[in-house]
Protein backbone atom coordinates (compact mmCIF):
# COMPACT_ATOMS: atom_id res chain seq x y z
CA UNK A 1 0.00 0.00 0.00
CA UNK A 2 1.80 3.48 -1.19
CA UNK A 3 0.42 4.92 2.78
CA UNK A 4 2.87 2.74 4.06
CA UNK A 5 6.27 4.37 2.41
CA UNK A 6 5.09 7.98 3.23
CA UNK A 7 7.58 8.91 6.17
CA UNK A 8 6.44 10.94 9.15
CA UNK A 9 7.91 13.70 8.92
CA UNK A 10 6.39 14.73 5.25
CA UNK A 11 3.54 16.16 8.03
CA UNK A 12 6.11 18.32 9.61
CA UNK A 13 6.79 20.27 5.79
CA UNK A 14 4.38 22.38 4.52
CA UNK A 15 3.89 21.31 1.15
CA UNK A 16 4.12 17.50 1.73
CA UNK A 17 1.85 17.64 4.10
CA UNK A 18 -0.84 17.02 2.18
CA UNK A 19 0.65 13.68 0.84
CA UNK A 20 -0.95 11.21 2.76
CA UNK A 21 -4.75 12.49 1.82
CA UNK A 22 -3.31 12.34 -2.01
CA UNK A 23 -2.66 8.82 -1.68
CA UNK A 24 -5.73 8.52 0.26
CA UNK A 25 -8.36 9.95 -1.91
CA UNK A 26 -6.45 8.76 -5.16
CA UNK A 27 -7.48 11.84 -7.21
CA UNK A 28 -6.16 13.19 -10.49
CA UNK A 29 -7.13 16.17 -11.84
CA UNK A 30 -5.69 17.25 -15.51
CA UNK A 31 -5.58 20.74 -14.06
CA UNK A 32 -2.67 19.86 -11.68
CA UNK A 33 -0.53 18.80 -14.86
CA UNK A 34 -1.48 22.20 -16.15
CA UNK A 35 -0.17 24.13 -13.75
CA UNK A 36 2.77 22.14 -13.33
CA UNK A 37 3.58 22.83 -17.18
CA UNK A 38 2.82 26.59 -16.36
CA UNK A 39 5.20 26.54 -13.50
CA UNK A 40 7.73 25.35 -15.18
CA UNK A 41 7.79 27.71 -18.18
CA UNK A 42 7.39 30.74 -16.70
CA UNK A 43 10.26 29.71 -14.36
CA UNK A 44 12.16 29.37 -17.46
CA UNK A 45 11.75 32.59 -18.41
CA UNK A 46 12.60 33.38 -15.88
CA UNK A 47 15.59 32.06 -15.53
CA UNK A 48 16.15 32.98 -19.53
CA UNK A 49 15.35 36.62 -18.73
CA UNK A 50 17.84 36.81 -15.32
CA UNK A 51 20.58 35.03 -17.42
CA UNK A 52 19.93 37.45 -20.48
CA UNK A 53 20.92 40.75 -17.81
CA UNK A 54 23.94 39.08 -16.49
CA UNK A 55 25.70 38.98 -19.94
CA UNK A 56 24.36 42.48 -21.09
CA UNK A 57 25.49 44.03 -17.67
C-alpha cells in the first residue's frame, strides 16, 4: 500500500503535508498537470530573462 512508504515527517513540511490524503483519496485532476507545465515555463523565463541581464550588464 503506497500509505505505508510515506515517512512521518512529510507532516512536519508544509507542502508534503498534504501527501498522505493524495494517496488517500487517489485523485487526479488534468488541471494539476497544467499548472505544473505553467510553472515550469514561466520559471524558465525566468531564468532565460535573469541570465539574459547578467551577460548584457
Amino acid at each position: 500500500m503506497p500509505l505505508e512508504i510515506i515517512p512521518n515527517w512529510f507532516k512536519a513540511i508544509p507542502f508534503l503535508e498534504n501527501t498522505e490524503n493524495y494517496f488517500k483519496q487517489g485523485t487526479f485532476d488534468i488541471a494539476d498537470l497544467i499548472a505544473i507545465a505553467l510553472g515550469a515555463v514561466v520559471a524558465y523565463v525566468i531564468l532565460l530573462t535573469t541570465n539574459n541581464r547578467r551577460e548584457i550588464s
